[in-house]
C-alpha atoms as a PDB file:
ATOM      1  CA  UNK A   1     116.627 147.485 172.923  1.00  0.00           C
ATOM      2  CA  UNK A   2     117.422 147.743 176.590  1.00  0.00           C
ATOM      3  CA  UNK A   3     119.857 145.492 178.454  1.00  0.00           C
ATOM      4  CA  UNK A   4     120.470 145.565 182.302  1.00  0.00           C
ATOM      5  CA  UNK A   5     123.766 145.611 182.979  1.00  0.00           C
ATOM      6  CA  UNK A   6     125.678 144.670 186.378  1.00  0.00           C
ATOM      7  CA  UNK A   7     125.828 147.484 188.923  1.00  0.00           C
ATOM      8  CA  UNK A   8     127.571 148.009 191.349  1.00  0.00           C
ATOM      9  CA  UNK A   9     125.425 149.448 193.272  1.00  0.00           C
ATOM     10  CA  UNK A  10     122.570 147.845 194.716  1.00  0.00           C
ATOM     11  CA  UNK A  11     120.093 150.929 194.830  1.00  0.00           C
ATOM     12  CA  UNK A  12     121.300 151.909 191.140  1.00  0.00           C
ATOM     13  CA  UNK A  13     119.918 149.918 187.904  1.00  0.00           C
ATOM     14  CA  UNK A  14     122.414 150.255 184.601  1.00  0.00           C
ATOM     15  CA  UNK A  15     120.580 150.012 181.635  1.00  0.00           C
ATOM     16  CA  UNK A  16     121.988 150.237 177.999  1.00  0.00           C
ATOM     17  CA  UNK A  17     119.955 151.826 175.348  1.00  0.00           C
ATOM     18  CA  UNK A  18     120.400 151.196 171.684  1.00  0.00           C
ATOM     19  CA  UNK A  19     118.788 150.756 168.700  1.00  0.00           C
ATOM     20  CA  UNK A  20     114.481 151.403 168.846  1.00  0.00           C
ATOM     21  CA  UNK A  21     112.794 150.739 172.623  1.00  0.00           C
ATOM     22  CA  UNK A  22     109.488 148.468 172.843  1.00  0.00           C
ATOM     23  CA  UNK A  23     107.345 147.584 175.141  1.00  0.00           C
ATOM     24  CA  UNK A  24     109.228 144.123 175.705  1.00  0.00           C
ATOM     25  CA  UNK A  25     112.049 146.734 176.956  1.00  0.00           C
ATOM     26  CA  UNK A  26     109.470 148.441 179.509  1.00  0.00           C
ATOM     27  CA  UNK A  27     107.858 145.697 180.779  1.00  0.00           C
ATOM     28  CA  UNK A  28     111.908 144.088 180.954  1.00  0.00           C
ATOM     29  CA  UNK A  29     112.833 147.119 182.962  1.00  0.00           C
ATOM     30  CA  UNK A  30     109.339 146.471 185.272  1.00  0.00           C
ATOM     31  CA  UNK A  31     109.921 142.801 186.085  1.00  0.00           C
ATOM     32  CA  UNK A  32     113.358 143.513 186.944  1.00  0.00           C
ATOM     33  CA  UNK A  33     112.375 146.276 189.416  1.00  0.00           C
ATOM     34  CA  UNK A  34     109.487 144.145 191.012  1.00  0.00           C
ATOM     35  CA  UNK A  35     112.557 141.238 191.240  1.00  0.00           C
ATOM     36  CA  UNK A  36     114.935 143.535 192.796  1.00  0.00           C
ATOM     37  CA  UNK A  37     113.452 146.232 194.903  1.00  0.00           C
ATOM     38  CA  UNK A  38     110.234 146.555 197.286  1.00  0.00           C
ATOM     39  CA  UNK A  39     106.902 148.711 195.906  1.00  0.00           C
ATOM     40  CA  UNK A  40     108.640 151.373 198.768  1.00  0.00           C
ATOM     41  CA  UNK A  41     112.233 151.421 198.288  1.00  0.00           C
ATOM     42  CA  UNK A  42     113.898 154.178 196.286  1.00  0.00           C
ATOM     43  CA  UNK A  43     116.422 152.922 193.360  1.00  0.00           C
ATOM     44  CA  UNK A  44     118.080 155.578 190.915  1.00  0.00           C
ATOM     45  CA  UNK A  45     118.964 154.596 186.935  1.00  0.00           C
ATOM     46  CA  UNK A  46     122.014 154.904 185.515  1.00  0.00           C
ATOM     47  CA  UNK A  47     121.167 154.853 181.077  1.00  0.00           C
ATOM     48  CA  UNK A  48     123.926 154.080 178.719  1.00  0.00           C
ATOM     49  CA  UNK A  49     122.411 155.567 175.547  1.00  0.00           C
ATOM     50  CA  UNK A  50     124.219 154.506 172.427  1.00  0.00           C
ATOM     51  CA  UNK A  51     121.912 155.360 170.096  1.00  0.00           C
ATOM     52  CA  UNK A  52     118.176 155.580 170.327  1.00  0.00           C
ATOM     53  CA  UNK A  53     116.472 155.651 166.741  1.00  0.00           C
ATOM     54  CA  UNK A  54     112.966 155.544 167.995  1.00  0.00           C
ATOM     55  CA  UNK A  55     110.354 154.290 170.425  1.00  0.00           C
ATOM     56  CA  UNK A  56     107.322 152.468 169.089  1.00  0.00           C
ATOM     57  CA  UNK A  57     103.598 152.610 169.754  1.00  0.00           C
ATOM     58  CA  UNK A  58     104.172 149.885 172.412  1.00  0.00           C
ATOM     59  CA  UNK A  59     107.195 150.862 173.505  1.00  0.00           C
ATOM     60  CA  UNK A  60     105.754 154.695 174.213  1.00  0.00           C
ATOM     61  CA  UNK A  61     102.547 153.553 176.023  1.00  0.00           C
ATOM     62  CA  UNK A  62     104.083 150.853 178.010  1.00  0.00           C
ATOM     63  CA  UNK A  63     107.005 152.576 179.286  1.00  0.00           C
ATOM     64  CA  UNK A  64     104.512 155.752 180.282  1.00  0.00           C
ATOM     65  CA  UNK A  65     102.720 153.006 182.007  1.00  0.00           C
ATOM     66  CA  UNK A  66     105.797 151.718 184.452  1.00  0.00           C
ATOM     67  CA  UNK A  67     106.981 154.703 184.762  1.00  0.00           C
ATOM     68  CA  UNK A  68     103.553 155.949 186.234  1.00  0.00           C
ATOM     69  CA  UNK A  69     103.412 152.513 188.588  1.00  0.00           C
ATOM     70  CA  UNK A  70     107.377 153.496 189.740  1.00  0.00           C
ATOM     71  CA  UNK A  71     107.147 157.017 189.966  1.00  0.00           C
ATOM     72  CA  UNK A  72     107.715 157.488 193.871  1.00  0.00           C
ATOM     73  CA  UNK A  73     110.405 154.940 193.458  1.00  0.00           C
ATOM     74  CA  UNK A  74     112.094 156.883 191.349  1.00  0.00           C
ATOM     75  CA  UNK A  75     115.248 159.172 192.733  1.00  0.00           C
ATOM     76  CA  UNK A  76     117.970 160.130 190.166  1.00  0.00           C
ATOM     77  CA  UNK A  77     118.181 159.418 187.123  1.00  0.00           C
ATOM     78  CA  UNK A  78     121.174 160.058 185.021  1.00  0.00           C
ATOM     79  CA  UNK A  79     121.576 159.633 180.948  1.00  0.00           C
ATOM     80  CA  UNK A  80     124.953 158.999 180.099  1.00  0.00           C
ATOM     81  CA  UNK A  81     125.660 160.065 176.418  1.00  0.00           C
ATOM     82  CA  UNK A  82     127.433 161.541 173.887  1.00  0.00           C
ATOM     83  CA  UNK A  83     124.144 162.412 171.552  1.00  0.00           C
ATOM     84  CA  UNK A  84     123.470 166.055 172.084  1.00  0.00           C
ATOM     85  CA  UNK A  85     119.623 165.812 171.520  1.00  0.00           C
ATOM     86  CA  UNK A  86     119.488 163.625 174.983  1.00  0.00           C
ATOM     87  CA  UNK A  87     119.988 167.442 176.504  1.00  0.00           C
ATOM     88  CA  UNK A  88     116.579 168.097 175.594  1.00  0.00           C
ATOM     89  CA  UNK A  89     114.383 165.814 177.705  1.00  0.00           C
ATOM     90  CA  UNK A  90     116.504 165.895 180.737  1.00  0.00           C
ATOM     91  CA  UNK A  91     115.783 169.671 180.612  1.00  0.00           C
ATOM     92  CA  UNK A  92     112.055 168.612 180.862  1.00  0.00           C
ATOM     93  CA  UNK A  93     112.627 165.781 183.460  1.00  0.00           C
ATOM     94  CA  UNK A  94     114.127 168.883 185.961  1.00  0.00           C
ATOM     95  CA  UNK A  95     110.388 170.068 186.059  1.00  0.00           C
ATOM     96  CA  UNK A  96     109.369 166.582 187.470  1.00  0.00           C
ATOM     97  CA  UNK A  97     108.652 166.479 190.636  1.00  0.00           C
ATOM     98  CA  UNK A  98     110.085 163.653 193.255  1.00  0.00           C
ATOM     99  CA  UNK A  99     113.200 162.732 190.579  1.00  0.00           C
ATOM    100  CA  UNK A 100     116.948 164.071 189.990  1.00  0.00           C
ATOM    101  CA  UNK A 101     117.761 164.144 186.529  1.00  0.00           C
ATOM    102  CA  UNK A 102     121.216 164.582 184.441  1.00  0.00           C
ATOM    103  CA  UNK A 103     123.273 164.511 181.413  1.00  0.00           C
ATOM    104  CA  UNK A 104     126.785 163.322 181.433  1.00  0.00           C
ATOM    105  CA  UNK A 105     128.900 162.350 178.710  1.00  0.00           C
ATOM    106  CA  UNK A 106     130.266 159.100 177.851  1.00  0.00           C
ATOM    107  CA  UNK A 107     133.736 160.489 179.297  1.00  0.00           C
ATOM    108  CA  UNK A 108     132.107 161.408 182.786  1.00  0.00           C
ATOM    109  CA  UNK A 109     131.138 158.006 183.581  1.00  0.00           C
ATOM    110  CA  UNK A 110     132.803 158.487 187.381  1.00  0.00           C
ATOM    111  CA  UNK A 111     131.255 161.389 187.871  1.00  0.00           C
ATOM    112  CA  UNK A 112     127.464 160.117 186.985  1.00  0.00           C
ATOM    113  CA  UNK A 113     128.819 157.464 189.272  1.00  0.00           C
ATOM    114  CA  UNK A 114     129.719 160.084 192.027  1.00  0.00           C
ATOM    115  CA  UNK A 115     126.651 162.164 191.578  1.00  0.00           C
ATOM    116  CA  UNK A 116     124.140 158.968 192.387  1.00  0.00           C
ATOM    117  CA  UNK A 117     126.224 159.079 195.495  1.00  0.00           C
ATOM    118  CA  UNK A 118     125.347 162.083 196.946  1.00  0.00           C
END
């Protein structure tokens, strides 16, 4: 399940991630993007991941799907976590062109905020 969070930044979304994410959470995460920001502006993500035990069917397809439509939007992404696997796909997510991407731990919260920053 994602939840949006408040930021407070206004070109930064905060998303929490726990438990197994849907396609309700994707297309969540779209309309909330479509609310807040233009089909040109640039906005990074900020993702609190508790605990992630799975993605479903939906959940896989769909979020491939918005995250095709937003890809030039895209700018840095950051996965804040404690979970040691997360260190895997953010290794990938380097090779992607157009988008920032990094690990921080839970205690590093500043300094995921600092990095959006610069």
């Amino acid at each position: 399940m994602f939840t949006i969070l408040p930021s407070h930044d206004s070109s930064t979304i905060v998303v929490e991630i726990k438990g197994e994410a849907t396609g309700r959470d994707a297309l969540h995460l779209d309309e909330y993007i479509e609310k807040c920001f233009n089909e040109d502006d640039k906005f990074n993500v900020i993702a609190y991941i508790k605990e992630l035990n799975g993605i479903t069917q939906q959940g896989l397809l769909k979020g491939m799907k918005v995250d095709a439509k937003r890809w030039k939007q895209f700018n840095k992404f950051a996965m804040i976590s404690n979970k040691d696997w997360i260190k895997t796909p953010a290794k990938v997510g380097k090779y992607l062109p157009g988008i920032q991407v990094e690990v921080f731990e839970d205690r590093e919260q500043e300094k995921a905020w600092k990095w959006m920053k610069q």
